[in-house]
PDB file of N, CA and C in Angstrom:
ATOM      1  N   UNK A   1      29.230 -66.087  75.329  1.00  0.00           N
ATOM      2  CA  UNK A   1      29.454 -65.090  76.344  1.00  0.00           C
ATOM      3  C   UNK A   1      28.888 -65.618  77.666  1.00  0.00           C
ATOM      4  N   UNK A   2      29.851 -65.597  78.796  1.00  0.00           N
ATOM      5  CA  UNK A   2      29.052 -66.188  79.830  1.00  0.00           C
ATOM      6  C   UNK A   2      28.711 -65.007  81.112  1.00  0.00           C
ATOM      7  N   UNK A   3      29.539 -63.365  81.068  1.00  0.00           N
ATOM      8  CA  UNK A   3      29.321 -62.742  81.492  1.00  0.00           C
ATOM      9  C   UNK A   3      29.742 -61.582  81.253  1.00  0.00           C
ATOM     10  N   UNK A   4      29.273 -60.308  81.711  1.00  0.00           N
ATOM     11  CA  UNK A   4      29.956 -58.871  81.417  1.00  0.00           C
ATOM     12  C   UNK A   4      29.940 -58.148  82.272  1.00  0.00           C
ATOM     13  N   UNK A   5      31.343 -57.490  82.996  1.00  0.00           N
ATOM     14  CA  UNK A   5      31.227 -56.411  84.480  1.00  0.00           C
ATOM     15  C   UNK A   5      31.473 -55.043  83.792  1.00  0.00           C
ATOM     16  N   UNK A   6      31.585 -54.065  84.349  1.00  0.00           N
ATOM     17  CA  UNK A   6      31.920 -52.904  83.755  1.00  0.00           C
ATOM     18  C   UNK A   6      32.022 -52.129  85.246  1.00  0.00           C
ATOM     19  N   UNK A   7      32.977 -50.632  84.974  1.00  0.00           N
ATOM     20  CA  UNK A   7      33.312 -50.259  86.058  1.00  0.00           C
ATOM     21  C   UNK A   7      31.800 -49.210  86.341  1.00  0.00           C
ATOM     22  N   UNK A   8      31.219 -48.814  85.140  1.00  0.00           N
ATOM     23  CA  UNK A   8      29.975 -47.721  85.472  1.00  0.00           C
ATOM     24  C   UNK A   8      30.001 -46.539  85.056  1.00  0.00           C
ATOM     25  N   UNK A   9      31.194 -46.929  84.496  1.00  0.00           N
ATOM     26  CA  UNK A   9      32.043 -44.655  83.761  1.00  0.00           C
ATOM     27  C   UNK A   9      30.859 -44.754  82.962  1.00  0.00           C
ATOM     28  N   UNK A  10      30.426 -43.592  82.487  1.00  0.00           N
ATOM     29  CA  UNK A  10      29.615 -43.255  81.246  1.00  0.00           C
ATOM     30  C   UNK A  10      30.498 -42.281  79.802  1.00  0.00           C
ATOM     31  N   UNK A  11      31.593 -41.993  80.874  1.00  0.00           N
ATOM     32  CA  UNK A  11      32.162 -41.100  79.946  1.00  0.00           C
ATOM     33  C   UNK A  11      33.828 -41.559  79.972  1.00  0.00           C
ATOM     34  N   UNK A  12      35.040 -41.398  78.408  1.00  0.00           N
ATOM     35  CA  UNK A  12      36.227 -41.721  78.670  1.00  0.00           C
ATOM     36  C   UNK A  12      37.135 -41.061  79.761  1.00  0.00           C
ATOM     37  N   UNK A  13      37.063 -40.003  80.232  1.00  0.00           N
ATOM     38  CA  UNK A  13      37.704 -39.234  80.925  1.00  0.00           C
ATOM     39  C   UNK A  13      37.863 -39.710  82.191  1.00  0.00           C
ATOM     40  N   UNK A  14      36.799 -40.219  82.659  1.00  0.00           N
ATOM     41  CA  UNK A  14      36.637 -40.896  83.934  1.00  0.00           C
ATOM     42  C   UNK A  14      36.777 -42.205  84.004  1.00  0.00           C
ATOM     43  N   UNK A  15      37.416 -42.962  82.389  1.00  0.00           N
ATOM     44  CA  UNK A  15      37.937 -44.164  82.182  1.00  0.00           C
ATOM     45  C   UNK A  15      39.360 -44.274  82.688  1.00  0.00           C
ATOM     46  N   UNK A  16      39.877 -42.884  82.348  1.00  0.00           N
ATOM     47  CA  UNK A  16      41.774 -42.483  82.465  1.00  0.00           C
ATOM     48  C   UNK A  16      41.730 -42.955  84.121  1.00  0.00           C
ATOM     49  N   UNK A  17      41.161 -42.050  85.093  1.00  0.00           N
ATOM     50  CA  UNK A  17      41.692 -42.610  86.604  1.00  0.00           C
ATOM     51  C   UNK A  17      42.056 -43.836  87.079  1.00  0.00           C
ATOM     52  N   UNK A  18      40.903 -45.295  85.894  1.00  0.00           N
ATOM     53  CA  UNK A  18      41.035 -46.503  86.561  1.00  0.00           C
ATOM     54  C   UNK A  18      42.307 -46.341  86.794  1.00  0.00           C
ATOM     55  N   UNK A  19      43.156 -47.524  87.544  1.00  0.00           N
ATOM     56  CA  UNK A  19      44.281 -47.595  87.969  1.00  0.00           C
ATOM     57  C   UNK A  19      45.004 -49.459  86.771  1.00  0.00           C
ATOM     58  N   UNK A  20      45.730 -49.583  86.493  1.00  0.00           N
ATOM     59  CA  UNK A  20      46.013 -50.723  85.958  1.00  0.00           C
ATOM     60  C   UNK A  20      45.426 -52.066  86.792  1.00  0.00           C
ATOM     61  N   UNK A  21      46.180 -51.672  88.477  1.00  0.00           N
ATOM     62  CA  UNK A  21      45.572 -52.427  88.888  1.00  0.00           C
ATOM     63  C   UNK A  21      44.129 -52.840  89.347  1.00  0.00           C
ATOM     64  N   UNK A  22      43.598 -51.883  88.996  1.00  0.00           N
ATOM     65  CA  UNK A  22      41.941 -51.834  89.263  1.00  0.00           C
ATOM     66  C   UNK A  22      41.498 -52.771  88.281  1.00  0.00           C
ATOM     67  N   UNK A  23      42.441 -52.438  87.052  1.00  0.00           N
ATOM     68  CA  UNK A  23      41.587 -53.426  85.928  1.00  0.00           C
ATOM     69  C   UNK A  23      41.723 -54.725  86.547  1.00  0.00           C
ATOM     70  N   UNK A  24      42.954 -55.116  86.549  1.00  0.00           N
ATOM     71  CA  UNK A  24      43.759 -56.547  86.731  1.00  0.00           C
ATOM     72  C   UNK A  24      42.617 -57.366  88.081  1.00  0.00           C
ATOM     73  N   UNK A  25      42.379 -56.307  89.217  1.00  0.00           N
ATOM     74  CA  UNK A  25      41.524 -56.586  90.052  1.00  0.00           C
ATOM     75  C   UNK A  25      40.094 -56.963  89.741  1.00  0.00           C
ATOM     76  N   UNK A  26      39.409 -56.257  89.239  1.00  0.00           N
ATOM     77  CA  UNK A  26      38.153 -56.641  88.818  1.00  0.00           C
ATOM     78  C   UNK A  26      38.385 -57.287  87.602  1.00  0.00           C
ATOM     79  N   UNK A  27      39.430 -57.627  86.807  1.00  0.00           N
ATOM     80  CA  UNK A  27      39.387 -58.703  86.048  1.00  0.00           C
ATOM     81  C   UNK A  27      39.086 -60.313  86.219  1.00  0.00           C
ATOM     82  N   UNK A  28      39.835 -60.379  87.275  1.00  0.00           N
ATOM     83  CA  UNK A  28      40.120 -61.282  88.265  1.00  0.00           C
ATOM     84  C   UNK A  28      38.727 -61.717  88.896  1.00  0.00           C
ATOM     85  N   UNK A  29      38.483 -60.714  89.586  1.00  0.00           N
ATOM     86  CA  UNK A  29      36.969 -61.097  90.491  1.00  0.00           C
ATOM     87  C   UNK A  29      36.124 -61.468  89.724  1.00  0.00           C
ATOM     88  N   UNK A  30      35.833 -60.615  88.429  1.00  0.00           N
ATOM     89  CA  UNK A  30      34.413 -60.611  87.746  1.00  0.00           C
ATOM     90  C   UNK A  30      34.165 -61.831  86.300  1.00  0.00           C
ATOM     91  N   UNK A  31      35.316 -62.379  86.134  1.00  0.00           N
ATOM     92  CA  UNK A  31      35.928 -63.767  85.578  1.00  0.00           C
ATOM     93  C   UNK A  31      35.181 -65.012  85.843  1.00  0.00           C
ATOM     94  N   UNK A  32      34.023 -65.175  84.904  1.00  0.00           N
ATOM     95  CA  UNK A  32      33.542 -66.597  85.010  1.00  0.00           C
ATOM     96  C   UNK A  32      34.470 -67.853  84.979  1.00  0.00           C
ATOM     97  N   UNK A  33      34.355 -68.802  86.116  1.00  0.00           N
ATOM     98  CA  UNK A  33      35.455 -69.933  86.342  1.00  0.00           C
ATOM     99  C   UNK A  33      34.822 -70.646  85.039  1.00  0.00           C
ATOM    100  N   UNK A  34      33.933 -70.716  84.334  1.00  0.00           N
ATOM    101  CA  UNK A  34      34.258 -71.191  83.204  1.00  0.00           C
ATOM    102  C   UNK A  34      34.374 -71.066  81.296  1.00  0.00           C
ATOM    103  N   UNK A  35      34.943 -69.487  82.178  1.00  0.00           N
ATOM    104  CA  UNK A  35      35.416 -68.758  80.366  1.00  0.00           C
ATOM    105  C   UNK A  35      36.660 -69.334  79.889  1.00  0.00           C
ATOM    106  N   UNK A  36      36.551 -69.735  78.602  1.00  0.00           N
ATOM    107  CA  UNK A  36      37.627 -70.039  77.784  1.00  0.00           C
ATOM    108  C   UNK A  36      38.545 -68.948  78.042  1.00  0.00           C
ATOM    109  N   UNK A  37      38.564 -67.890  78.075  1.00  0.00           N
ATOM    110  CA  UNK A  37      39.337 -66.551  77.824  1.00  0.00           C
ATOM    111  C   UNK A  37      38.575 -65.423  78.262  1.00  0.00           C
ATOM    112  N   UNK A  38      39.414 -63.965  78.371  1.00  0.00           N
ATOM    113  CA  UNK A  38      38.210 -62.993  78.585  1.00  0.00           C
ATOM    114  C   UNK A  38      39.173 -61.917  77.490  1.00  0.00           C
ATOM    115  N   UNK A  39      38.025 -60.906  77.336  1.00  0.00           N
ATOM    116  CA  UNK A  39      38.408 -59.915  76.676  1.00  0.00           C
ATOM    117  C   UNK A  39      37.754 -58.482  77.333  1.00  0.00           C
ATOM    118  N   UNK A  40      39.203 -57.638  77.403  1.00  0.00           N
ATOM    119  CA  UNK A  40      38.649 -56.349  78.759  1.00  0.00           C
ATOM    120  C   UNK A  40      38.746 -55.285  77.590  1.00  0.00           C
ATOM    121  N   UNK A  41      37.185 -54.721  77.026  1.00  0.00           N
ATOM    122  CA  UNK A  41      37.048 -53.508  76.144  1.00  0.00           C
ATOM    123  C   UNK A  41      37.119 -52.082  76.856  1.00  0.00           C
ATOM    124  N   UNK A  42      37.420 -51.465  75.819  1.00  0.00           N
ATOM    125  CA  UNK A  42      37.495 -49.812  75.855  1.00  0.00           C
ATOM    126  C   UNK A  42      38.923 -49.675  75.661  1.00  0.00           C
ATOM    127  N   UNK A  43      38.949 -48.682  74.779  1.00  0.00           N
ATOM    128  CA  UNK A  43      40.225 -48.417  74.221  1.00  0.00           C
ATOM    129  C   UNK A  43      41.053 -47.531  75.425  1.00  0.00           C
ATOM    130  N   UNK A  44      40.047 -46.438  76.579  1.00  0.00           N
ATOM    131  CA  UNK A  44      40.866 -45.776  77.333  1.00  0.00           C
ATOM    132  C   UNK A  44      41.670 -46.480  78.621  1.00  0.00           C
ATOM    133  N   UNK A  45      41.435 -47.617  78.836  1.00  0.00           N
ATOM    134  CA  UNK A  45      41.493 -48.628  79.640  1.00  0.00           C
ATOM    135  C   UNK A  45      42.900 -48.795  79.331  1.00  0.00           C
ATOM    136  N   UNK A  46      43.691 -48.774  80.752  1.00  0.00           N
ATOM    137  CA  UNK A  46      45.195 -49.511  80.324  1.00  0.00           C
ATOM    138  C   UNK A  46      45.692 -50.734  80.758  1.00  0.00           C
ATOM    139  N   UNK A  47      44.951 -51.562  80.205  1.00  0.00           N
ATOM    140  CA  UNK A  47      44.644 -53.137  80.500  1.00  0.00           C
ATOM    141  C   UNK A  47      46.230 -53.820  80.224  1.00  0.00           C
ATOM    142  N   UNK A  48      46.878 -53.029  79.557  1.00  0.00           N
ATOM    143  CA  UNK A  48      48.155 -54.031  78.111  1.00  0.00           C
ATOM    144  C   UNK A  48      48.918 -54.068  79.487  1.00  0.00           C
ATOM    145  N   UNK A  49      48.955 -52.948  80.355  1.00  0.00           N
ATOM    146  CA  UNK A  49      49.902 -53.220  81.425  1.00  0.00           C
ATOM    147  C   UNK A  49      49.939 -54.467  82.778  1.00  0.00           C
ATOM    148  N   UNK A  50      48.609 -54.918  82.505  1.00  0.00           N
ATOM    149  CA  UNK A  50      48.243 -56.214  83.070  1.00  0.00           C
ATOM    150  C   UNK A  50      47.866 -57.305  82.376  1.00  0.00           C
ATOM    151  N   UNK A  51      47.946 -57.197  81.157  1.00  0.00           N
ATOM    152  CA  UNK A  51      47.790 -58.569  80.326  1.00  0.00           C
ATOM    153  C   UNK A  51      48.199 -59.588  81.621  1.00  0.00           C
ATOM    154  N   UNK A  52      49.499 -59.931  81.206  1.00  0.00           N
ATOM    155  CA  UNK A  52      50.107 -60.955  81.615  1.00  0.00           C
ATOM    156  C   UNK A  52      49.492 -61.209  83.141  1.00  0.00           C
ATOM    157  N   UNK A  53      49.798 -60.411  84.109  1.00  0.00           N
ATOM    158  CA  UNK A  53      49.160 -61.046  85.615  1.00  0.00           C
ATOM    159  C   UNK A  53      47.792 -61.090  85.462  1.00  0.00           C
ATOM    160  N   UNK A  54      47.099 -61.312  85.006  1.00  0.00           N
ATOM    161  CA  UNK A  54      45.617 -61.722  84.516  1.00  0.00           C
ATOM    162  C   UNK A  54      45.198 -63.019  83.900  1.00  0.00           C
ATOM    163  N   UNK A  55      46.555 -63.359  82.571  1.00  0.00           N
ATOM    164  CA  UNK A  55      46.208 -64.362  82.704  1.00  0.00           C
ATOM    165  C   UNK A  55      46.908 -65.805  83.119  1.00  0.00           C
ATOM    166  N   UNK A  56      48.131 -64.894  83.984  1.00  0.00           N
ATOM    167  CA  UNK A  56      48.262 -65.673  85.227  1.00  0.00           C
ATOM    168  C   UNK A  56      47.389 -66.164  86.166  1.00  0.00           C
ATOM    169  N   UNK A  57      46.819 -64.902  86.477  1.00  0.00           N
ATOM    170  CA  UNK A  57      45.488 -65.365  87.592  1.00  0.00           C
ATOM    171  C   UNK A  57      44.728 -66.219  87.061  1.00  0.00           C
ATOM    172  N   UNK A  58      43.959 -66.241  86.080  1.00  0.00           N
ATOM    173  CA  UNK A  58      42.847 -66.946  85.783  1.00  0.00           C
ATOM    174  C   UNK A  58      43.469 -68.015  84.744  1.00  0.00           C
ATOM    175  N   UNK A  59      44.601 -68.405  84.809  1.00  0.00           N
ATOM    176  CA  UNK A  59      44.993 -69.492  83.343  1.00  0.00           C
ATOM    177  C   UNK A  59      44.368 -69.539  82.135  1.00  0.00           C
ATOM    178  N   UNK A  60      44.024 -68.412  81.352  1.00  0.00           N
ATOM    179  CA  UNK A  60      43.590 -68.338  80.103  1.00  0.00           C
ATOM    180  C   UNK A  60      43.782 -67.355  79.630  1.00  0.00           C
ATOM    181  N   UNK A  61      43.457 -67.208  78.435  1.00  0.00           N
ATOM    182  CA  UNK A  61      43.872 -66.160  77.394  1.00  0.00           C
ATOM    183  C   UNK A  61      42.944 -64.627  77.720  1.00  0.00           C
ATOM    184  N   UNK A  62      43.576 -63.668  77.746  1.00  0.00           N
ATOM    185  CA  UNK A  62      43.340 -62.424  77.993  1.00  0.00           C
ATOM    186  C   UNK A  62      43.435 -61.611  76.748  1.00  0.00           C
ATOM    187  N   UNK A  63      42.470 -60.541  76.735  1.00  0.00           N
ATOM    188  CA  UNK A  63      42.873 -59.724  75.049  1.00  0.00           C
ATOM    189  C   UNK A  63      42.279 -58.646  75.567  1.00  0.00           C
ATOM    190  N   UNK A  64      42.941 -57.463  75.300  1.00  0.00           N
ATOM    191  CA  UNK A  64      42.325 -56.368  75.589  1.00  0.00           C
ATOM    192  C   UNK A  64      42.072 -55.538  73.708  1.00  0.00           C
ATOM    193  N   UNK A  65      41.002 -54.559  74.168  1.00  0.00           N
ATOM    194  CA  UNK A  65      40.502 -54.139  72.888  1.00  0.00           C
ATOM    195  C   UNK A  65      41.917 -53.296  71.930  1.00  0.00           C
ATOM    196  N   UNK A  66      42.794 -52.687  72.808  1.00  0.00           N
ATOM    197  CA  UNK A  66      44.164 -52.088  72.252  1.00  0.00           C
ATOM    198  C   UNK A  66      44.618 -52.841  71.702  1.00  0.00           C
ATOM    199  N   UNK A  67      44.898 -54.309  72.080  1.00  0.00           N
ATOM    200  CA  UNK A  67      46.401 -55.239  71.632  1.00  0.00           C
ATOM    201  C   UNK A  67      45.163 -55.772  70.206  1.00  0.00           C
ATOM    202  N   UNK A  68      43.906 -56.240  70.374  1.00  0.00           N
ATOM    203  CA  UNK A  68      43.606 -56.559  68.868  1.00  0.00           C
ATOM    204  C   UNK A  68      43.356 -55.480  67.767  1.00  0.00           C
ATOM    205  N   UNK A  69      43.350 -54.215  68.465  1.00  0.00           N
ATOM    206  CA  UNK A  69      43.403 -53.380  67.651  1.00  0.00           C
ATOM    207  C   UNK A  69      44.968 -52.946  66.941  1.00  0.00           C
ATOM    208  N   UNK A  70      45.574 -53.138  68.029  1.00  0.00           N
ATOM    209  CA  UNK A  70      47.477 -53.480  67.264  1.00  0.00           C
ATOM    210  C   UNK A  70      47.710 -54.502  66.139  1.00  0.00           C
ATOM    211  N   UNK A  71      46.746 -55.707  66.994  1.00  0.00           N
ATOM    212  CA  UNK A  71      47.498 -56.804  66.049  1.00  0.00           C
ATOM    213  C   UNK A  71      46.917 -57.016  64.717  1.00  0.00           C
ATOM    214  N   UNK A  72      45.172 -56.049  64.711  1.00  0.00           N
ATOM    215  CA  UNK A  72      45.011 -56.151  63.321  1.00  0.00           C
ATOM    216  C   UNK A  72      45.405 -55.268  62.515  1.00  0.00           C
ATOM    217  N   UNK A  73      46.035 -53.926  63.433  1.00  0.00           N
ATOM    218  CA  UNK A  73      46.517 -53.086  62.282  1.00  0.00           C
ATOM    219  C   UNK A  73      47.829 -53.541  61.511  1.00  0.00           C
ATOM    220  N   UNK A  74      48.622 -54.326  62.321  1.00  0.00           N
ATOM    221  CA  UNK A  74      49.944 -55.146  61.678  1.00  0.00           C
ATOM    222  C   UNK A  74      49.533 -56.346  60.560  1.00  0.00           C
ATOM    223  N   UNK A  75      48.659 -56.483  61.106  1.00  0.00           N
ATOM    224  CA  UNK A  75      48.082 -57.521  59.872  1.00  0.00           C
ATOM    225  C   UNK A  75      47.734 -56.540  58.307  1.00  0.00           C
ATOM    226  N   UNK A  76      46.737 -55.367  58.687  1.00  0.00           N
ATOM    227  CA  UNK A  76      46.242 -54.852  57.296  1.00  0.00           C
ATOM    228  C   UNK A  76      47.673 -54.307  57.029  1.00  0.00           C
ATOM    229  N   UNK A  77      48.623 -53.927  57.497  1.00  0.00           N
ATOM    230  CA  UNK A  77      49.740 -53.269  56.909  1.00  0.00           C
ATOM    231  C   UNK A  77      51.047 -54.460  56.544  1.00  0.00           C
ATOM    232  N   UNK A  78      50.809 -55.834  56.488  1.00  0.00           N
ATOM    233  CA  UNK A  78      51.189 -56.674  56.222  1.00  0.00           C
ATOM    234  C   UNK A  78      52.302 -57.076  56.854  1.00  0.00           C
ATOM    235  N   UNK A  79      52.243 -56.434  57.708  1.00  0.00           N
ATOM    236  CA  UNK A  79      53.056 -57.307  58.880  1.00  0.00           C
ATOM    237  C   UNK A  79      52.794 -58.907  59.415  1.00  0.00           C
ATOM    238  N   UNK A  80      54.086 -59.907  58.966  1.00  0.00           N
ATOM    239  CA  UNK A  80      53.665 -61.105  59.532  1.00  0.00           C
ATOM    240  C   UNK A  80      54.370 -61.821  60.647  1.00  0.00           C
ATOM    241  N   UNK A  81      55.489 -60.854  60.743  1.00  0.00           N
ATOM    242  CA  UNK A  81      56.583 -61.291  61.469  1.00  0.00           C
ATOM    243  C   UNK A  81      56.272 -61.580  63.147  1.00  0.00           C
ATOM    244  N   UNK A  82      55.913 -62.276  63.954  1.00  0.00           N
ATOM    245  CA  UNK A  82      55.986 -62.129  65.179  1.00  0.00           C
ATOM    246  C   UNK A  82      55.857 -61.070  66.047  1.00  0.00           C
ATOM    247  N   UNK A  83      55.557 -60.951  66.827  1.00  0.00           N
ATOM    248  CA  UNK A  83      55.901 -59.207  67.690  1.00  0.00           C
ATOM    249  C   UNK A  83      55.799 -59.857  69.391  1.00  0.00           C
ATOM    250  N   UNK A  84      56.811 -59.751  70.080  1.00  0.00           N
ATOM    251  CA  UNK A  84      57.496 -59.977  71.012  1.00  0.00           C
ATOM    252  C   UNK A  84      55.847 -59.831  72.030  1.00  0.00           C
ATOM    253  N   UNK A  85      56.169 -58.219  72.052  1.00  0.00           N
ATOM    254  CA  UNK A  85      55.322 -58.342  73.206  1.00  0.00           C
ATOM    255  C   UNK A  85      54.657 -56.388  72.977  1.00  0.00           C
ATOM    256  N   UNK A  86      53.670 -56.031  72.860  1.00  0.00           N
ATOM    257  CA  UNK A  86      52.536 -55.332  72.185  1.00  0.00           C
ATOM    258  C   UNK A  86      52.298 -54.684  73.763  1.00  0.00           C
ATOM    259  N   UNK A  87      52.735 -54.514  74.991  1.00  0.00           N
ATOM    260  CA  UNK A  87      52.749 -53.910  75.980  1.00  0.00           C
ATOM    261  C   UNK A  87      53.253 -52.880  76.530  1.00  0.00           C
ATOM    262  N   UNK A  88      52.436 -51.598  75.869  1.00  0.00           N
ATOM    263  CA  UNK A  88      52.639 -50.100  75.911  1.00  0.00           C
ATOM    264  C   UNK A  88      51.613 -49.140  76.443  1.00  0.00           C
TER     265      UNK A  88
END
């Protein structure tokens, strides 16, 4: 782990206002130039809608806590097939 930002909510409700691009923004800024990858937690967070321009910006792998929570539920339900794109 080379760092951790957070917006300061204490509570989910006041997670809903972020804006997508707020995430994508302080994703961006708060991004150690030398993380392998980052991963943006909290499930109320609607990060999936900025995956991709994120890790455009920073050239590395992005995961938000929703999409591994997708991709392991396809796994325990034995899903192996590919899945396009997990951005909902």
């Amino acid at each position: 782990m080379l760092n951790i930002a957070g917006f300061g909510f204490e509570d989910d409700t006041a997670m809903t206002y972020i804006t997508p691009q707020d995430i994508a923004e302080a994703a961006i800024e708060n991004c150690d130039p030398a993380a392998d990858l980052m991963f943006i937690s909290c499930t109320a967070l609607r990060a999936s809608l900025v995956l991709d321009q994120v890790e455009q910006a920073l050239d590395i792998p992005v995961v938000s806590s929703n999409q591994a929570l997708a991709w392991h539920s396809l796994k325990l339900a034995g899903h192996s097939a590919p899945v396009a794109d997990l951005a909902v």
